[in-house]
Protein backbone atom coordinates (compact mmCIF):
# COMPACT_ATOMS: atom_id res chain seq x y z
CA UNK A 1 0.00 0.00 0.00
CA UNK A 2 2.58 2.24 1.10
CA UNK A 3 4.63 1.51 -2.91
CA UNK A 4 1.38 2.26 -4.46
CA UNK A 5 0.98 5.70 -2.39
CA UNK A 6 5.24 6.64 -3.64
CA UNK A 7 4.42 5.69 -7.17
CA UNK A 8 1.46 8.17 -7.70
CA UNK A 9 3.20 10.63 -5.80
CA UNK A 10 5.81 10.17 -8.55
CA UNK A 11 3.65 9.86 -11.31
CA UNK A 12 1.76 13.02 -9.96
CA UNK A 13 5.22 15.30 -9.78
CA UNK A 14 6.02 14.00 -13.20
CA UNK A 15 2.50 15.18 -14.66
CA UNK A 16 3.54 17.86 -13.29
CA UNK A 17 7.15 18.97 -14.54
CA UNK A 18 5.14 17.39 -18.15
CA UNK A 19 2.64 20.23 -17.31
CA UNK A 20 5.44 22.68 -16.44
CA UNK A 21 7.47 22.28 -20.01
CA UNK A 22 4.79 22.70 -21.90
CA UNK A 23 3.55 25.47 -20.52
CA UNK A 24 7.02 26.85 -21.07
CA UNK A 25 7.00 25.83 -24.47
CA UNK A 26 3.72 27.47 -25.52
CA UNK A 27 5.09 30.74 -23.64
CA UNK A 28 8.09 31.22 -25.78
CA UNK A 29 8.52 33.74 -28.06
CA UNK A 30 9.55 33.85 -31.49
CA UNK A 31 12.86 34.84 -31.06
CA UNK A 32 13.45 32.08 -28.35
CA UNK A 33 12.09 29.53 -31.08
CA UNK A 34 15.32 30.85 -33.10
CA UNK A 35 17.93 30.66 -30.27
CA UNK A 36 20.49 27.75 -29.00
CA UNK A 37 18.64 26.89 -25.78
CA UNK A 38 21.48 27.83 -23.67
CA UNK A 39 23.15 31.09 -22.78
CA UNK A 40 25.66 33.45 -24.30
CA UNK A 41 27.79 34.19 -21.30
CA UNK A 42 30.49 32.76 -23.29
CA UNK A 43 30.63 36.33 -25.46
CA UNK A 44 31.84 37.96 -22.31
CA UNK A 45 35.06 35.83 -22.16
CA UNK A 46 38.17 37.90 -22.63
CA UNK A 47 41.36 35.96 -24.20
CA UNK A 48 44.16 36.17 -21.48
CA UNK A 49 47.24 35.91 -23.10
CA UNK A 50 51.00 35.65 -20.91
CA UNK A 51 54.56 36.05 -22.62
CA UNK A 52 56.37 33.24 -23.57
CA UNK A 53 59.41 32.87 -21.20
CA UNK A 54 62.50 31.17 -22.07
CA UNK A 55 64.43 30.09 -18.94
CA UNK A 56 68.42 31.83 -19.40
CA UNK A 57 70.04 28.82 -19.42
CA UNK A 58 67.75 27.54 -22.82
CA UNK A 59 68.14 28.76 -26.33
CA UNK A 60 65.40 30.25 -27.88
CA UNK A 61 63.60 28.22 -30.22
CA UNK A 62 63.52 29.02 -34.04
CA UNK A 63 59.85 30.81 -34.79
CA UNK A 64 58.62 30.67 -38.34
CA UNK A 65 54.38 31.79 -39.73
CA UNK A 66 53.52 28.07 -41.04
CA UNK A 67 51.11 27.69 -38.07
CA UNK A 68 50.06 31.14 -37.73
CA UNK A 69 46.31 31.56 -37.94
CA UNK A 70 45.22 34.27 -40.56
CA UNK A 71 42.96 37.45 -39.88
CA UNK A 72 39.25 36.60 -39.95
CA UNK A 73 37.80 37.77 -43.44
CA UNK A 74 35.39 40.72 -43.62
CA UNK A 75 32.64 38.44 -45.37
CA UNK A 76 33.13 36.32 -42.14
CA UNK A 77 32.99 38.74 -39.60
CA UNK A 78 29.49 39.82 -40.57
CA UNK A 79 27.91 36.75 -40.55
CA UNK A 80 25.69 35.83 -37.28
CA UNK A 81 26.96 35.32 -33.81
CA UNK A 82 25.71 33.88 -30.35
CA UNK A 83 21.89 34.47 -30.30
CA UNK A 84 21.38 35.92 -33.84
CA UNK A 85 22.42 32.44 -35.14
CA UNK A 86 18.76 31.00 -36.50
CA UNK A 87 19.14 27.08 -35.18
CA UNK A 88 16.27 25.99 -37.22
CA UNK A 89 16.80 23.31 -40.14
CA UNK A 90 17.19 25.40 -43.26
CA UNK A 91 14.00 24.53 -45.97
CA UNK A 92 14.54 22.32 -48.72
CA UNK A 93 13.03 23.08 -51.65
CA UNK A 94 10.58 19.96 -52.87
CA UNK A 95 10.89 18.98 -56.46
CA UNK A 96 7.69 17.00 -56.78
CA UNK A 97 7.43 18.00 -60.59
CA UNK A 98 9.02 15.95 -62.72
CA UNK A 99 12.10 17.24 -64.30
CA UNK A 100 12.02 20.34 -61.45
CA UNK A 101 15.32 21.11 -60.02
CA UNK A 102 15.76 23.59 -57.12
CA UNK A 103 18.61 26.01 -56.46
CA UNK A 104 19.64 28.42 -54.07
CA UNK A 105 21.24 32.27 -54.95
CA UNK A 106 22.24 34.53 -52.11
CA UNK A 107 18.37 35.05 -49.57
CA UNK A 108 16.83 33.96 -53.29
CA UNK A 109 15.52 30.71 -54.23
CA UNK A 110 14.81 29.17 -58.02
CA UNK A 111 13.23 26.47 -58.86
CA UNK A 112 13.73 25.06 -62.26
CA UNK A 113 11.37 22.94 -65.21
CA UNK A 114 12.84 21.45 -67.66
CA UNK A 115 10.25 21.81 -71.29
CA UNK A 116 8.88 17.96 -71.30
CA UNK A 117 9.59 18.02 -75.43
CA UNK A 118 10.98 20.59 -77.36
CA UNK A 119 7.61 22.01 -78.47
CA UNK A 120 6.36 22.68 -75.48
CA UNK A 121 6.59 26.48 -74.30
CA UNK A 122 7.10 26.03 -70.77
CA UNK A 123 7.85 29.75 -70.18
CA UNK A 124 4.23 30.33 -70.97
CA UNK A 125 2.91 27.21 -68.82
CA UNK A 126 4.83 28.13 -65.92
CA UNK A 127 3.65 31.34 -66.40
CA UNK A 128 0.52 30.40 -66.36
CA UNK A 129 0.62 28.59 -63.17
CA UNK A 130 1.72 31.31 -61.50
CA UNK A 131 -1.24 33.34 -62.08
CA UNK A 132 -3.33 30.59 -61.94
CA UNK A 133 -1.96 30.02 -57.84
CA UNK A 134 -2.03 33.28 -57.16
CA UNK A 135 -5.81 32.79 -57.79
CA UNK A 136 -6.59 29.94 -56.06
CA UNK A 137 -4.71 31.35 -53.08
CA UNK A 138 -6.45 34.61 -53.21
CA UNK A 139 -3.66 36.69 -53.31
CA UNK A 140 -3.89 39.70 -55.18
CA UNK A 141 -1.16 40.91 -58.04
CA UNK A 142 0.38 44.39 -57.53
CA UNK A 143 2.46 44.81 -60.40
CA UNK A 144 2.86 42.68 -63.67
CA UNK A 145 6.10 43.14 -65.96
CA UNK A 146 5.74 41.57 -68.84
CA UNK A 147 9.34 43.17 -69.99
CA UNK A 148 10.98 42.30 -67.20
CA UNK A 149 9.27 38.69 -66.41
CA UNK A 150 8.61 39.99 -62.84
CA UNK A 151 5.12 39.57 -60.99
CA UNK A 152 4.68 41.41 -57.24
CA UNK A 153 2.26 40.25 -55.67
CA UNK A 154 0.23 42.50 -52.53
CA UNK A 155 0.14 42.03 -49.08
CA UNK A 156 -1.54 38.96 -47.74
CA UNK A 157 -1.94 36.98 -44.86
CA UNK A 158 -0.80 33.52 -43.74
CA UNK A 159 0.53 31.55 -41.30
CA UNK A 160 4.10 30.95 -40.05
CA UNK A 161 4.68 28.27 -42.94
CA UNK A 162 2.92 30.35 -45.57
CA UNK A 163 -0.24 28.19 -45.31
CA UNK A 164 -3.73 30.13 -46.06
CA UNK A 165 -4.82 32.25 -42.58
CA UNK A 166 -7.88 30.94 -41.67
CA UNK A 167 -10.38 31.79 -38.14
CA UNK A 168 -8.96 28.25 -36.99
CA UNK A 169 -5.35 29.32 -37.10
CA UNK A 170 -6.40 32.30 -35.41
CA UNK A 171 -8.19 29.96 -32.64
CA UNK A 172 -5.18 28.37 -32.09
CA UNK A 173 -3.17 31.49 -31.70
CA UNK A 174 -0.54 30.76 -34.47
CA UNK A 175 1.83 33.29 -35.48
CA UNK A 176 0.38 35.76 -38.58
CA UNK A 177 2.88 36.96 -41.53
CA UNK A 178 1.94 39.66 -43.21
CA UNK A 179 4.29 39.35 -46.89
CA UNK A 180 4.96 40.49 -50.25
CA UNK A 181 6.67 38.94 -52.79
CA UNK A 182 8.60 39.30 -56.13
CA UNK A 183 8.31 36.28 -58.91
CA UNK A 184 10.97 36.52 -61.88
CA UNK A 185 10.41 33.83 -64.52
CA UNK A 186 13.74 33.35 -66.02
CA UNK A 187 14.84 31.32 -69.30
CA UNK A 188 17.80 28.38 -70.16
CA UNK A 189 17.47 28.13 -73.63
CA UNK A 190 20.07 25.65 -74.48
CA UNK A 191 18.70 23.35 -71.45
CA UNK A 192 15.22 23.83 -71.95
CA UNK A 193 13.99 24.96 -68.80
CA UNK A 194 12.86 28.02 -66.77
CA UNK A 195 12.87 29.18 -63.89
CA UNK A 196 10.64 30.97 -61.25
CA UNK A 197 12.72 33.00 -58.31
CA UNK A 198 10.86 33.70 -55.28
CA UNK A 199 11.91 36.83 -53.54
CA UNK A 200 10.58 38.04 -50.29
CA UNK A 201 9.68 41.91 -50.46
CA UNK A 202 8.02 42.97 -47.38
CA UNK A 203 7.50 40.99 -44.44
CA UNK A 204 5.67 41.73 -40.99
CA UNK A 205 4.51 39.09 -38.08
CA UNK A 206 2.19 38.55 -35.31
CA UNK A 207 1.88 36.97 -32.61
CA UNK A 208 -0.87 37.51 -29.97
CA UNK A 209 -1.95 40.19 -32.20
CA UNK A 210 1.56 42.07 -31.21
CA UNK A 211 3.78 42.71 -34.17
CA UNK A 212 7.23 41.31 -34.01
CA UNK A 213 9.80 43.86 -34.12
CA UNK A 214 12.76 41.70 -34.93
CA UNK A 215 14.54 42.18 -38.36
CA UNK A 216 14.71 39.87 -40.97
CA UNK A 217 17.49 37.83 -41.48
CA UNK A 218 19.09 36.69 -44.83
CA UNK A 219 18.05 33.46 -43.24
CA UNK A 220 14.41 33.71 -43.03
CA UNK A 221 14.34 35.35 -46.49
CA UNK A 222 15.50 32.01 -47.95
CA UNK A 223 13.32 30.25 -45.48
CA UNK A 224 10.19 31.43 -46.67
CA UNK A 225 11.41 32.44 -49.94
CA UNK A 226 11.50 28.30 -50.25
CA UNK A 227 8.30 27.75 -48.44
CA UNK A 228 6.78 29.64 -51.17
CA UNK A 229 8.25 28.00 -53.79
CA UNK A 230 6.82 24.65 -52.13
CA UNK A 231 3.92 26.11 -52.12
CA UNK A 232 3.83 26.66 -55.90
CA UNK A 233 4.67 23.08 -56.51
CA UNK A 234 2.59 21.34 -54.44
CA UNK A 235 -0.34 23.52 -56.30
CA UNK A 236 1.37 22.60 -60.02
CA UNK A 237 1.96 18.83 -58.97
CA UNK A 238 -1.55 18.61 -58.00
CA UNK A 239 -3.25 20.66 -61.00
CA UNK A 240 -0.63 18.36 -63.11
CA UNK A 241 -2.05 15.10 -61.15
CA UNK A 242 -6.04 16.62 -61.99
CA UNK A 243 -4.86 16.90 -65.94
CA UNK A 244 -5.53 20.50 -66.00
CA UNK A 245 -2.26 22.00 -66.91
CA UNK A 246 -2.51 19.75 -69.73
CA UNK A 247 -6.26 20.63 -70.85
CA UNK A 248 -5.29 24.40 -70.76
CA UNK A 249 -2.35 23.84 -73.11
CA UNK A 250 -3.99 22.49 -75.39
CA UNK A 251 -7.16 25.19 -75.63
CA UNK A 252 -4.64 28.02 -74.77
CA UNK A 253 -5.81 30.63 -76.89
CA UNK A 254 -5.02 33.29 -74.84
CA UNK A 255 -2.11 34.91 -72.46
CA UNK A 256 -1.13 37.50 -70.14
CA UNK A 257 0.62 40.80 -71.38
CA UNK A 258 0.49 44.05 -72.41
CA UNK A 259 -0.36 45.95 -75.58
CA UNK A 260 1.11 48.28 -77.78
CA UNK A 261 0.66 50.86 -75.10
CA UNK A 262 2.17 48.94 -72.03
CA UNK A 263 -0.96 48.18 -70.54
CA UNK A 264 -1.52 45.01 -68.99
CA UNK A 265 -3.55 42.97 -71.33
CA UNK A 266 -5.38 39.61 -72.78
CA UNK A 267 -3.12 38.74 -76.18
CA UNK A 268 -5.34 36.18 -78.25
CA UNK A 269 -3.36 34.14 -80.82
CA UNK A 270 -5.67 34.71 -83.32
CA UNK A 271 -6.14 38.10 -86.14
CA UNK A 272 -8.70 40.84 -84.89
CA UNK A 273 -10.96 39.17 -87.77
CA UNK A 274 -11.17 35.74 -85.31
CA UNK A 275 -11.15 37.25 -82.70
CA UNK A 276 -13.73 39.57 -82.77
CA UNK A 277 -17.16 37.57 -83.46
CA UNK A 278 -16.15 34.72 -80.50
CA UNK A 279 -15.29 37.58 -77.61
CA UNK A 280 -19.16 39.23 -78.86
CA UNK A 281 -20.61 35.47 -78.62
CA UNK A 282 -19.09 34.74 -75.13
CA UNK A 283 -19.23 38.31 -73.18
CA UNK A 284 -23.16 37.41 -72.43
CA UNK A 285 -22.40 34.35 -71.20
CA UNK A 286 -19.91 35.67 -68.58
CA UNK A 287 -22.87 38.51 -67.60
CA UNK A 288 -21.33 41.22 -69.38
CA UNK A 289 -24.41 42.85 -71.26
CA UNK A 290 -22.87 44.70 -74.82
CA UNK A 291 -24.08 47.82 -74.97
CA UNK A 292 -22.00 49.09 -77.99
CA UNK A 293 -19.66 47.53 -80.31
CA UNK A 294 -18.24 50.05 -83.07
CA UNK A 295 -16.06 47.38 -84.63
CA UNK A 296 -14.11 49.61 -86.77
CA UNK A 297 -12.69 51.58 -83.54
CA UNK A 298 -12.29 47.64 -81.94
CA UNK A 299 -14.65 48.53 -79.02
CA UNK A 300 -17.04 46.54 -76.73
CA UNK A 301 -18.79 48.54 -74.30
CA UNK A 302 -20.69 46.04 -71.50
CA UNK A 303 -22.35 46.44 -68.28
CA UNK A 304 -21.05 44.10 -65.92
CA UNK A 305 -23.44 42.88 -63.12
CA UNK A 306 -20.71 40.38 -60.83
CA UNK A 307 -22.95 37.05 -60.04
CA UNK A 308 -23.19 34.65 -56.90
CA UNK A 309 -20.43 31.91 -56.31
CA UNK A 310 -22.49 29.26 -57.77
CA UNK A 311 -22.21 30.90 -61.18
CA UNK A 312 -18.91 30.33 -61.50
CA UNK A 313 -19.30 26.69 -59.95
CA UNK A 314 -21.66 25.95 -62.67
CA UNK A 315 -19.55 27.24 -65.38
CA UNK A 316 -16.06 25.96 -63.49
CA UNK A 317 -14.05 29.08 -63.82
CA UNK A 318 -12.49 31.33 -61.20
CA UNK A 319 -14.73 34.14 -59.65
CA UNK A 320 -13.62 37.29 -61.81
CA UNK A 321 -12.92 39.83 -58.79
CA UNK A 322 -14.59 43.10 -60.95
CA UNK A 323 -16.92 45.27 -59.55
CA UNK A 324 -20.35 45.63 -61.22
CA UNK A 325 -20.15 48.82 -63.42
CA UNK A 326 -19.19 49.70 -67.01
CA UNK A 327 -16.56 49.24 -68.92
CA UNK A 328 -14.61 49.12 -72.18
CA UNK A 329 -12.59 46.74 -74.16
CA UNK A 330 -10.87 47.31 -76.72
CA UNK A 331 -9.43 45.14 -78.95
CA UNK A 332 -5.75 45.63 -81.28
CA UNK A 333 -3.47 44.44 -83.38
CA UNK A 334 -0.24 43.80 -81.10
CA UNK A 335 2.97 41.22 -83.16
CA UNK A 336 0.82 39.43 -84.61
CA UNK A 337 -1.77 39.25 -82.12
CA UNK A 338 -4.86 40.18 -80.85
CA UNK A 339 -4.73 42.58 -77.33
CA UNK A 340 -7.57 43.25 -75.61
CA UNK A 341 -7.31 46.10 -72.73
CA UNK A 342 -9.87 46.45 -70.28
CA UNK A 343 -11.21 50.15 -69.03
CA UNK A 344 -13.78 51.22 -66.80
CA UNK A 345 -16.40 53.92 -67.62
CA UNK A 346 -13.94 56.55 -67.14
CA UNK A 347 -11.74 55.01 -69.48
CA UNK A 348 -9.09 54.22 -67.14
CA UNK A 349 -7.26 51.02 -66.99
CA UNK A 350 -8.18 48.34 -64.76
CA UNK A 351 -5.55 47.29 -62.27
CA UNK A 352 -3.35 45.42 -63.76
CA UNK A 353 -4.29 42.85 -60.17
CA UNK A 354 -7.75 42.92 -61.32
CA UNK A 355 -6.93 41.97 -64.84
CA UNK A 356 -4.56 39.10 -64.14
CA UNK A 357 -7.28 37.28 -61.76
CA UNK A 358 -9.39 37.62 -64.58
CA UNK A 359 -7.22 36.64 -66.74
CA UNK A 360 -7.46 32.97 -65.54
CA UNK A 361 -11.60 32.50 -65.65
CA UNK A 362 -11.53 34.07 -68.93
CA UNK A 363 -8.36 32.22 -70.83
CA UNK A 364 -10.26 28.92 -69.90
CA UNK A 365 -13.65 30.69 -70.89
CA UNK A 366 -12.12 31.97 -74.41
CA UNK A 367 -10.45 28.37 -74.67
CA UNK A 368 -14.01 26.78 -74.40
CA UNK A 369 -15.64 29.20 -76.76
CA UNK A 370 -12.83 28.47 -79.37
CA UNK A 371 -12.92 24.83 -79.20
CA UNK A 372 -16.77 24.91 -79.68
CA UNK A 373 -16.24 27.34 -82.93
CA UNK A 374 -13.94 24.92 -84.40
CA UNK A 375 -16.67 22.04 -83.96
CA UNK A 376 -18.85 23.90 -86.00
């Protein structure tokens, strides 16, 4: 009787200390999270150095510089010390595409496709996936360069590993990052391949609704600079896996650019002549009403009413983002193609964030409308 009492008194204090480190766990901080779990006392050490004494009755010994130790590099000197070191596992960059490759440049990270034959134009399909994430994820486009190959995105929200915030994240009092990003599509001719470069631009973080004031390291930019990219190729391994990366290929009728203006626009692959008669036939469909359409100026002015979510479940294209109101399009020639340019009533261009969300519902729309043309 008297073993059973000791052992739940044991069992009790052990609950106990169990009780204790986790509660100290939950309590720490993000910075703690970061840091060696010991102290730093050590940077208060000062080297004591004594002479070397040679006794009179020795000789002194021959000194030569083989075993001197050189003077600590600049480059070296400014790297991270004591409690600024980051202890957590760097990210590894997942290649679940086939062919993908990932590499790492400075706080920058690039992850490569290699073209799966040599007629495919992979630029334009990872291109398209990139817009077509940023969509699913609901995270808005700030700036588009079609020159440069660059996309910003805006701020957004998310968790600690870049996963959508959501109210049960917030429940659970995870840590909120508040980011921008930069997305450079680059080419490798001679290989076959391109790559996207995630760069962090911004970054802020939460926790408890406080903000965190502590500075970003080079560290952490690669960090979530790679969770992003993971992020991107889980989404393209699973549209790949659903056969939809294919299916859009193959209708692709449209892309992302600008026009002869700089203007972020819709460039059909198709003459104005082509192009014309299927964007009149499928503007209804998508609730635009056509008001006017001078076709010798190349203009389409529609009222736009925006409709309930299960519209675009029953038609199976992303929600379009654009306020109900008027606008214009207006359709030109552009190398060899057909832009189309979207204005509101005021004849100012849309956003160019607006029209790349757009731009997703209504490539797969126009691809649709296309294919049904060429049954006829």
């Amino acid at each position: 009787m008297h073993k059973q009492n000791n052992n739940n008194g044991k069992s009790a204090s052990l609950l106990c200390g169990l009780v204790g480190v986790s509660l100290l766990v939950g309590c720490s901080s993000t910075l703690e999270r970061k840091q060696a779990n010991k102290d730093f006392d050590y940077q208060d050490v000062k080297l004591v150095t004594r002479p070397f004494v040679i006794p009179t009755r020795l000789q002194t010994p021959v000194y030569n510089n083989e075993l001197k130790v050189p003077a600590l590099a600049p480059a070296a000197q400014s790297g991270a010390l004591a409690g600024d070191v980051d202890v957590r596992a760097p990210i590894q960059v997942l290649t679940l595409v086939p062919g993908s490759r990932a590499e790492a440049d400075g706080s920058n990270m690039t992850l490569w496709f290699t073209a799966r034959s040599v007629n495919q134009r992979i630029d334009n399909d990872i291109w398209n996936q990139l817009l077509g994430f940023m969509s699913r994820r609901g995270i808005a486009v700030a700036d588009l360069n079609i020159q440069a190959r660059t996309l910003d995105t805006d701020w957004f929200y998310a968790t600690e590993l870049l996963s959508p915030w959501t109210e049960q994240a917030e429940d659970e009092d995870q840590i909120q990052v508040h980011q921008r990003y930069r997305f450079t599509i680059k080419s490798d001719v001679e290989r076959h391949r391109t790559g996207l470069t995630a760069q962090l631009l911004s970054h802020e973080a939460f926790e408890d609704g406080d903000r965190d004031e502590t500075p970003v390291t080079s560290f952490e930019q690669r960090r979530y600079a790679g969770l992003m990219l993971n992020q991107l190729a889980q989404d393209y391994d699973h549209q790949l896996r659903l056969g939809e990366v294919s299916k859009s290929n193959s209708r692709a009728a449209m892309s992302l650019g600008v026009d002869d203006n700089g203007l972020t626009a819709w460039l059909v692959d198709a003459p104005f002549e082509a192009t014309w008669p299927r964007l009149i036939s499928l503007l209804p469909k998508l609730n635009f009403e056509i008001t006017s359409k001078p076709e010798s100026k190349g203009l389409i002015i529609v009222d736009y009413d925006e409709p309930d979510a299960d519209f675009w479940k029953e038609h199976d294209i992303e929600p379009f983002g654009l306020d109900s109101g008027t606008y214009h399009l207006q359709l030109g020639e552009f190398k060899g193609k057909t832009s189309i340019t979207l204005f509101d009533e005021d004849k100012k261009p849309v956003p160019t964030s607006v029209v790349s969300k757009m731009f997703i519902g209504m490539s797969k729309a126009f691809g649709r409308e296309q294919a049904a043309v060429m049954k006829k």
